[in-house]
N, C-alpha and C. Protein backbone atom coordinates (compact mmCIF):
# COMPACT_ATOMS: atom_id res chain seq x y z
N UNK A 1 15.59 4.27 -14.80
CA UNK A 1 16.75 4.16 -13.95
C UNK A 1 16.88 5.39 -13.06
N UNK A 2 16.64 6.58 -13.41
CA UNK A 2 16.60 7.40 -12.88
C UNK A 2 15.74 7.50 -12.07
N UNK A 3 14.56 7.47 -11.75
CA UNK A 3 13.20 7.28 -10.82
C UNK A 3 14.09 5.91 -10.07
N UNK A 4 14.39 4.93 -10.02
CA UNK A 4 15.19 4.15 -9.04
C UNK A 4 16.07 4.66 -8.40
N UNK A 5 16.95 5.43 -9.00
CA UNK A 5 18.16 6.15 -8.47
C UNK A 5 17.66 6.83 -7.18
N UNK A 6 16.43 7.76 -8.00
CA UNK A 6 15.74 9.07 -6.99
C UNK A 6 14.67 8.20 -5.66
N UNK A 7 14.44 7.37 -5.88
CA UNK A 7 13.43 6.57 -5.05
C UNK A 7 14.93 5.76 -3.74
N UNK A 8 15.76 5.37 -3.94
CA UNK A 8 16.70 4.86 -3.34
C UNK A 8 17.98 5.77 -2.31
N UNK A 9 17.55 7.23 -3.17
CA UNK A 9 18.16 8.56 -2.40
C UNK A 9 17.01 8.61 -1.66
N UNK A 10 15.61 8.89 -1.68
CA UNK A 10 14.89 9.33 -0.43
C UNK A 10 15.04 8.36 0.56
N UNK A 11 14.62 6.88 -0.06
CA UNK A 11 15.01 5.84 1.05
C UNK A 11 16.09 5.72 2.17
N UNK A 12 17.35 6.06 1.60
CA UNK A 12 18.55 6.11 2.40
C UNK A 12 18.72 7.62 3.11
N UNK A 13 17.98 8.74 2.56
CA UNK A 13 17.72 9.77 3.08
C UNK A 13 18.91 10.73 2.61
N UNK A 14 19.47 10.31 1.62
CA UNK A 14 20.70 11.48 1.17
C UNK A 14 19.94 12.52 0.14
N UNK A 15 18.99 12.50 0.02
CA UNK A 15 18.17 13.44 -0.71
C UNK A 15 16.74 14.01 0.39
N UNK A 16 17.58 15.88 0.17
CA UNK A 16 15.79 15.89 0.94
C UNK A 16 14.73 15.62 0.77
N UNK A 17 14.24 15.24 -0.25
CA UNK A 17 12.79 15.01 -0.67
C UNK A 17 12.53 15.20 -2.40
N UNK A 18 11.77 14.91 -2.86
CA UNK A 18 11.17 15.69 -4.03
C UNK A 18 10.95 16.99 -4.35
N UNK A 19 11.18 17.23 -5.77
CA UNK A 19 10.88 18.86 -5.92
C UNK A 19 9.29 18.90 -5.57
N UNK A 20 8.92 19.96 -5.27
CA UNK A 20 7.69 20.55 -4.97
C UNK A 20 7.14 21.54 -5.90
N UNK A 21 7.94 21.80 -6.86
CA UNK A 21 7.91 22.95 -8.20
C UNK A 21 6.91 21.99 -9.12
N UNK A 22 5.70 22.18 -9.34
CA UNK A 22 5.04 21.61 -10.67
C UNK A 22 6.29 21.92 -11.76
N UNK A 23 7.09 22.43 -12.13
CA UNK A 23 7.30 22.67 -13.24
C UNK A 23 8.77 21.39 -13.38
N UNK A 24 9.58 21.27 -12.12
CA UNK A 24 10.33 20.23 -12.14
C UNK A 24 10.06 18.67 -11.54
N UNK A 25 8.91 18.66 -11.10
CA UNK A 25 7.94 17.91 -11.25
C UNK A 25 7.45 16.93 -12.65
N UNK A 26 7.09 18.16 -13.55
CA UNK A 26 7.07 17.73 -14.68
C UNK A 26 7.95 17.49 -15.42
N UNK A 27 9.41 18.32 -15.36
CA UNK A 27 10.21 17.76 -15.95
C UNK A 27 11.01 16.10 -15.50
N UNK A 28 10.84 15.81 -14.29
CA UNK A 28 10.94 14.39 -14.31
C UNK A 28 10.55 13.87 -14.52
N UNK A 29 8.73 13.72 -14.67
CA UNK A 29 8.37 13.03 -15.02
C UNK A 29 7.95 12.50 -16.29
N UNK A 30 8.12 13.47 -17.08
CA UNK A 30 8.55 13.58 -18.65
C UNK A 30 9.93 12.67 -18.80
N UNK A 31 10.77 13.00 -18.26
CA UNK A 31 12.00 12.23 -18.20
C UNK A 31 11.97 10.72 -18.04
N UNK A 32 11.17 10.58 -17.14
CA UNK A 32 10.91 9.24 -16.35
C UNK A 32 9.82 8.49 -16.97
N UNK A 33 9.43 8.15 -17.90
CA UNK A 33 7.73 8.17 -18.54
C UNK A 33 7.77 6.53 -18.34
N UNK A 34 9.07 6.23 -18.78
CA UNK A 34 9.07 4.79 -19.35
C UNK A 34 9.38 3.94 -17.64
N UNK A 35 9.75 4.54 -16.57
CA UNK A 35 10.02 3.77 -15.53
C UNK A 35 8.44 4.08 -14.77
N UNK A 36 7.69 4.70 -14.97
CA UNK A 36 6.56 5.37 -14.31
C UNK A 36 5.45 2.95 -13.64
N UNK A 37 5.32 2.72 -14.62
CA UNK A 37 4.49 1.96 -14.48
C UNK A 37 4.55 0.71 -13.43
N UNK A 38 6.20 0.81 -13.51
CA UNK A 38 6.52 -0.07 -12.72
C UNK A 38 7.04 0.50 -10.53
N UNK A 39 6.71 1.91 -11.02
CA UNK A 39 6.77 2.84 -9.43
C UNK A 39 5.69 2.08 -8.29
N UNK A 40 6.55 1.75 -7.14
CA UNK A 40 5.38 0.88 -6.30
C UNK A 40 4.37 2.61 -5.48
N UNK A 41 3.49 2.28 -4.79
CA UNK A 41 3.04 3.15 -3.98
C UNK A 41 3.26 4.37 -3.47
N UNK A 42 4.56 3.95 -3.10
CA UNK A 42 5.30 5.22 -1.92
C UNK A 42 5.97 5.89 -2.82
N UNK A 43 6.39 4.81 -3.72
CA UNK A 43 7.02 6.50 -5.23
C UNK A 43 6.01 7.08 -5.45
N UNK A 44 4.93 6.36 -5.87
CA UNK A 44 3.89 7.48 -6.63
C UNK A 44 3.81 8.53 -5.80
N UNK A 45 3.46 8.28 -4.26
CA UNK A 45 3.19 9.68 -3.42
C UNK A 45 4.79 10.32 -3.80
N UNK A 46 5.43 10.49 -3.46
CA UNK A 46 6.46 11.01 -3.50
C UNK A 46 6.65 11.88 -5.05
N UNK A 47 6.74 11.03 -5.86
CA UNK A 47 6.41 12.21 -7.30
C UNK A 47 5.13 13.14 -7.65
N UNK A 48 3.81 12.63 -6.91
CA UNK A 48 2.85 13.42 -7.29
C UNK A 48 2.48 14.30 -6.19
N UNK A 49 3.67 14.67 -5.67
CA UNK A 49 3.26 16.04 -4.26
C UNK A 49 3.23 17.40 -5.61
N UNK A 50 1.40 17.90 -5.48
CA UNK A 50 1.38 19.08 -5.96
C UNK A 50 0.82 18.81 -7.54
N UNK A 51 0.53 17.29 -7.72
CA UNK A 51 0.09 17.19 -8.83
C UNK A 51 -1.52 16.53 -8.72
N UNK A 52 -2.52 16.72 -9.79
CA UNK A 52 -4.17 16.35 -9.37
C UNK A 52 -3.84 14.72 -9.25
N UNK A 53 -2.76 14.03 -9.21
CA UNK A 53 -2.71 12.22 -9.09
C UNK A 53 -2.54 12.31 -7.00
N UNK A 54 -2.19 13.25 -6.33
CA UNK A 54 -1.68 12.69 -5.17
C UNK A 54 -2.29 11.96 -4.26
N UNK A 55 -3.78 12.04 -4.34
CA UNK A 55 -5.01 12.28 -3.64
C UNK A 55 -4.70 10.24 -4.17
N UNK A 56 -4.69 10.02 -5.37
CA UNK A 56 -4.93 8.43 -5.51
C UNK A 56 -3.71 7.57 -5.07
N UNK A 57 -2.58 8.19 -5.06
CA UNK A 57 -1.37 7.62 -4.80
C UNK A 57 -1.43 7.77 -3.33
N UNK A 58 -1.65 8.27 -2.37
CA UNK A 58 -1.80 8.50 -0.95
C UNK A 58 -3.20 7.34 -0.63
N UNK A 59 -3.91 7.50 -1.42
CA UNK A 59 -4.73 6.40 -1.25
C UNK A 59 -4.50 4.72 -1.36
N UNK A 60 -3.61 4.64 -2.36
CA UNK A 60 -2.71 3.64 -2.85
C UNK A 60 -1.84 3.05 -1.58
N UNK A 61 -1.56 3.98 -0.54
CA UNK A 61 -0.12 3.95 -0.05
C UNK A 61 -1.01 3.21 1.42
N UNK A 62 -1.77 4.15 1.73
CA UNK A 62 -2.81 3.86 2.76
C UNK A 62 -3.52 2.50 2.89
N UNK A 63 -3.88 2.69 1.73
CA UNK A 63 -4.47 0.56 1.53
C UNK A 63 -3.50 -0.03 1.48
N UNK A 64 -2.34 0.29 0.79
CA UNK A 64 -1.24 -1.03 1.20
C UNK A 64 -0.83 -1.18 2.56
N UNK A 65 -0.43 0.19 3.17
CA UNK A 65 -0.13 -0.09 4.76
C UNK A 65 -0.93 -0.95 5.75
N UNK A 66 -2.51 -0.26 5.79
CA UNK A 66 -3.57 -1.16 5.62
C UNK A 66 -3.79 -2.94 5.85
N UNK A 67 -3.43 -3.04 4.40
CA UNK A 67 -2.75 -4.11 4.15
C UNK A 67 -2.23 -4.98 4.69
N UNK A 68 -1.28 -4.61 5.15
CA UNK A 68 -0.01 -5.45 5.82
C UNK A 68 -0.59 -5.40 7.49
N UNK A 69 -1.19 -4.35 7.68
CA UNK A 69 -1.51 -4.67 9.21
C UNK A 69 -2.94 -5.22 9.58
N UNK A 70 -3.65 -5.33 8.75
CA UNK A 70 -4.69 -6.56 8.69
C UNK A 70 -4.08 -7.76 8.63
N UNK A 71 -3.56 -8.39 7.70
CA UNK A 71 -2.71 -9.24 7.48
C UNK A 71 -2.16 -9.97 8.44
N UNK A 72 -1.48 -8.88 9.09
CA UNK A 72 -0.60 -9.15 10.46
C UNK A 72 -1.32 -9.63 11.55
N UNK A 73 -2.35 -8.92 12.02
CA UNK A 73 -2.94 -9.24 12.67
C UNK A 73 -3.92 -10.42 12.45
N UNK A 74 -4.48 -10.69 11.34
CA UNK A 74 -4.96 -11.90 10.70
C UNK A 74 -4.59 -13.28 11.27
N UNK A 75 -3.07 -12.62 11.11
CA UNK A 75 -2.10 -13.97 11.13
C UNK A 75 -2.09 -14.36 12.76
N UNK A 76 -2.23 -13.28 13.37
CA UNK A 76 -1.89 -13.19 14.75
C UNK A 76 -3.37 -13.74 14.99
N UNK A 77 -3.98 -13.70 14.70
CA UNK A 77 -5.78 -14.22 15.64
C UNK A 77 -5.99 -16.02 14.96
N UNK A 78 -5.52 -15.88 13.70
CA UNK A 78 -5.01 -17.76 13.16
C UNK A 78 -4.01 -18.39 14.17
N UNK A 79 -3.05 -17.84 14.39
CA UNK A 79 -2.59 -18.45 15.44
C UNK A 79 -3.07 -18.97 16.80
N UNK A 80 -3.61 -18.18 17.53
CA UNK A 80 -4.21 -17.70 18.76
C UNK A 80 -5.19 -18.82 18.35
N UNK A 81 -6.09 -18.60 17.70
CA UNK A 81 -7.48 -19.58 17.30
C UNK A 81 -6.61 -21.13 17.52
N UNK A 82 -5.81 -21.14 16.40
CA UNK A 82 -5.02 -22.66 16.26
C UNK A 82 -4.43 -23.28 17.28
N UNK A 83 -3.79 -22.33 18.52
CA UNK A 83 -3.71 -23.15 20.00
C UNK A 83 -4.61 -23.02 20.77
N UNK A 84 -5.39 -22.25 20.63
CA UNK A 84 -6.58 -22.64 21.81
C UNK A 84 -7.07 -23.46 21.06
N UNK A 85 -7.81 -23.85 20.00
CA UNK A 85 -8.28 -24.76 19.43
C UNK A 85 -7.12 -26.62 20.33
N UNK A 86 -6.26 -26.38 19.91
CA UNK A 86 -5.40 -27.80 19.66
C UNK A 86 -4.46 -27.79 21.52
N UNK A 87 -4.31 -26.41 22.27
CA UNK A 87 -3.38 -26.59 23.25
C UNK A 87 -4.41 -27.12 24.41
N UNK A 88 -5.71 -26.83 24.27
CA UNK A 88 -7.20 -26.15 25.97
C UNK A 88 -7.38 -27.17 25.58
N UNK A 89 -8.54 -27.35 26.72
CA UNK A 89 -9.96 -28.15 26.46
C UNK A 89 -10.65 -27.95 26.14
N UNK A 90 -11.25 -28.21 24.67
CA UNK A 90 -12.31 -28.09 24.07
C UNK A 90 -13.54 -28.69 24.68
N UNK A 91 -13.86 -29.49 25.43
CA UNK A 91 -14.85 -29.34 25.88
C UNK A 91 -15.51 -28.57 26.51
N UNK A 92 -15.28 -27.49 26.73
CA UNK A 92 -15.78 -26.33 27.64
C UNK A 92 -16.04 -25.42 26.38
N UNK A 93 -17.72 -25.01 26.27
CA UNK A 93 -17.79 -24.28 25.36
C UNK A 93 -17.89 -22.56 25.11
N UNK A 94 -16.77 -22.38 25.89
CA UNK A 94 -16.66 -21.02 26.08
C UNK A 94 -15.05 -21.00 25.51
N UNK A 95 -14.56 -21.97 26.12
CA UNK A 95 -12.67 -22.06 25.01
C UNK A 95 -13.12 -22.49 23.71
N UNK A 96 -14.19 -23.13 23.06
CA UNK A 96 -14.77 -23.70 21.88
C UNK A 96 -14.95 -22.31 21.10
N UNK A 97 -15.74 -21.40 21.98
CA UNK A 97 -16.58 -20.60 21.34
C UNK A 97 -15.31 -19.35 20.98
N UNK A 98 -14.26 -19.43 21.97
CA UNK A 98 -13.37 -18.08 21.81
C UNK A 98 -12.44 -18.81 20.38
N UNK A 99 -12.48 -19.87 20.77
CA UNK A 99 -11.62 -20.46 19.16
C UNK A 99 -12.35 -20.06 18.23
N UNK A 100 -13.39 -20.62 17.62
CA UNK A 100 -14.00 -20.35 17.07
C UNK A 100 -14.10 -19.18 16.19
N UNK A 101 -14.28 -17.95 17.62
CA UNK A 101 -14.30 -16.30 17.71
C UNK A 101 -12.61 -15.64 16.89
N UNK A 102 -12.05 -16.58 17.17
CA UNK A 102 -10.39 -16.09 16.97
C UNK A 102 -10.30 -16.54 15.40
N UNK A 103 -10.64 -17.50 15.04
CA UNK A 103 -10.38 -18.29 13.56
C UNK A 103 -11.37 -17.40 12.71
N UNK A 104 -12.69 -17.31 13.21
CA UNK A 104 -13.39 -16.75 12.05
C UNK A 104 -13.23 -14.80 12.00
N UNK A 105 -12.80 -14.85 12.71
CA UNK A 105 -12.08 -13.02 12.89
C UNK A 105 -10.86 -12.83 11.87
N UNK A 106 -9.64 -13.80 12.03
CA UNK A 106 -8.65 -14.04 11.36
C UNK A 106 -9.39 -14.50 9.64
N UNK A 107 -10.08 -15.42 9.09
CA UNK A 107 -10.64 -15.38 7.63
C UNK A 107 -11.18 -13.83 7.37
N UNK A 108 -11.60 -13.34 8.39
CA UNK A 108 -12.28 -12.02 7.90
C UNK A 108 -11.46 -10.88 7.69
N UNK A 109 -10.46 -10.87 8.23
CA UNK A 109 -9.31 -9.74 8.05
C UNK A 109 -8.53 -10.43 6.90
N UNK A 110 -8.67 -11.62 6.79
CA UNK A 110 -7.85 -11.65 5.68
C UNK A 110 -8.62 -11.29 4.23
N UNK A 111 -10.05 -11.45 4.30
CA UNK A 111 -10.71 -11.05 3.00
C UNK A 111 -10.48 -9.99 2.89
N UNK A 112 -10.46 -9.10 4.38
CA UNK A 112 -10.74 -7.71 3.75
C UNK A 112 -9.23 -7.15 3.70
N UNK A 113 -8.40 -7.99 3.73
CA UNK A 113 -6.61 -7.54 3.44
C UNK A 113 -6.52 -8.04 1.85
N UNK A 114 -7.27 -9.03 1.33
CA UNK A 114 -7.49 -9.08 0.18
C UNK A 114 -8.12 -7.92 -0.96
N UNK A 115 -9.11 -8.13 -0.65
CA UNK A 115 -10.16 -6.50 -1.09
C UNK A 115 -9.15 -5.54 -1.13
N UNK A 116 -8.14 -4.67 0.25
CA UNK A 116 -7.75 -3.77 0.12
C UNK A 116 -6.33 -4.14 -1.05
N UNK A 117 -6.24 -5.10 -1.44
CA UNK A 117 -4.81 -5.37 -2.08
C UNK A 117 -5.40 -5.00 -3.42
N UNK A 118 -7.01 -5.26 -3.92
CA UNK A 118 -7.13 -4.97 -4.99
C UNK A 118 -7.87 -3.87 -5.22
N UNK A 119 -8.05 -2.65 -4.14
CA UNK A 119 -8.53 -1.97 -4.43
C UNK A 119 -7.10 -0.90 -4.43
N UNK A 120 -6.29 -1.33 -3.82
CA UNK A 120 -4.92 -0.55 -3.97
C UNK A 120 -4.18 -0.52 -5.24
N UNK A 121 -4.34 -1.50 -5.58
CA UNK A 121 -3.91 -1.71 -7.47
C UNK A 121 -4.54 -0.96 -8.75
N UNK A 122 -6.02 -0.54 -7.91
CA UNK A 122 -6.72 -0.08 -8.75
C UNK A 122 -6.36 1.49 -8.85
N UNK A 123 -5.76 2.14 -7.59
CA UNK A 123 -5.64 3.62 -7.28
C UNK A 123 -4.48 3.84 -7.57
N UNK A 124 -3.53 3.01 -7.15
CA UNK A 124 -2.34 2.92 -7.96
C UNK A 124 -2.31 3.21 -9.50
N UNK A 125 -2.99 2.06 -9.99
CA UNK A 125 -3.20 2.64 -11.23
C UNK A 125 -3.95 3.72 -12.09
N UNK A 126 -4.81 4.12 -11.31
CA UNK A 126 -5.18 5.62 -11.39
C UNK A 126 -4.38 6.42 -11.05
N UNK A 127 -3.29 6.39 -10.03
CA UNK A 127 -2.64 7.30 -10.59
C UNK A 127 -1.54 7.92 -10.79
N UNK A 128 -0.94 6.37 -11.68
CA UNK A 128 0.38 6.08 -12.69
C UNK A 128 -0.60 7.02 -13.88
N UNK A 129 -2.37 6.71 -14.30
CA UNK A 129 -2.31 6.89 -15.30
C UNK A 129 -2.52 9.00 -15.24
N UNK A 130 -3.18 8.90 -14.13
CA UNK A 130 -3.19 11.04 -14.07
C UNK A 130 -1.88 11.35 -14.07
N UNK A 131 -0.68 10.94 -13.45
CA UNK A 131 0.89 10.97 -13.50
C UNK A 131 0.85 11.62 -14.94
N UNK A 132 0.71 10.37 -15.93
CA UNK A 132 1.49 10.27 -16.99
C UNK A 132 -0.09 11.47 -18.00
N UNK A 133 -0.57 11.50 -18.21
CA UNK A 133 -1.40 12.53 -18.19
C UNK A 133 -1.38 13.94 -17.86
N UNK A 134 -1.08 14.26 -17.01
CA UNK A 134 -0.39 15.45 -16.20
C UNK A 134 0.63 15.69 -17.14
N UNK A 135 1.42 14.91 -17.41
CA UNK A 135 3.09 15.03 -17.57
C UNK A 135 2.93 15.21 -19.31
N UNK A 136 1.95 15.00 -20.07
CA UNK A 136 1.78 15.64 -21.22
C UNK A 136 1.41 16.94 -21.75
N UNK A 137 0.33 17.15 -20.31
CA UNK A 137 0.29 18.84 -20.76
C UNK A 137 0.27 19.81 -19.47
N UNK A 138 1.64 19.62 -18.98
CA UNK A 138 1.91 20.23 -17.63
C UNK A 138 2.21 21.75 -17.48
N UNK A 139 1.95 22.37 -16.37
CA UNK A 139 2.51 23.49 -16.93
C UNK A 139 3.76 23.99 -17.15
């Protein structure tokens, strides 16, 4: 509850930031052990400024952003593909070929918006688990 509390003050911005002290660092996160697993991305960066996890949680944060703007754009070239495909004349195989060009561009950003979703889960969870590691024998 507390890690929600503190994640919902940076959001709204009534808190300057995170401590930057390893030592109160650790004491939250000692505090916090049991809310740790369920922290999306942008908490993790945010608690592990100054700890050996930041490097995976910034990585975490990066593939999800990532993410969403593959995605986006994905969505945006499926579209584009789907009216030139259905609005032009397909008989002309240069509007054929840009459809075509637009649809199979859009499957490909979406695999690799896939990939990055599970390679973000994976760093994430690397490093919920250096977090909670850290936070046992901190200084």
């Amino acid at each position: 509850m507390r890690t929600m509390a503190l994640a919902c003050a940076l959001l709204i911005g009534c808190a300057a930031g995170p401590p930057n002290e390893p030592e109160s660092i650790c004491r939250m996160l000692q505090a916090s052990r049991s809310t740790l697993p369920r922290l999306g991305a942008r908490d993790l960066v945010e608690l592990s400024v100054g700890t050996p996890a930041h490097a995976d949680a910034e990585s975490a944060y990066a593939q999800q952003i990532a993410l969403i703007a593959l995605g986006s754009v994905g969505a945006a070239a499926l579209v584009a593909g789907l009216v030139t495909g259905f609005a032009t004349d397909t008989t002309q195989p240069a509007v054929r070929s840009a459809g075509y060009g637009l649809v199979g561009g859009a499957i490909g950003l979406f695999v690799l918006a896939l990939v990055l979703g599970t390679t973000s889960r994976a760093a994430a969870e690397r490093a919920r688990q250096a977090l909670l590691r850290w936070s046992q024998r901190c200084p």
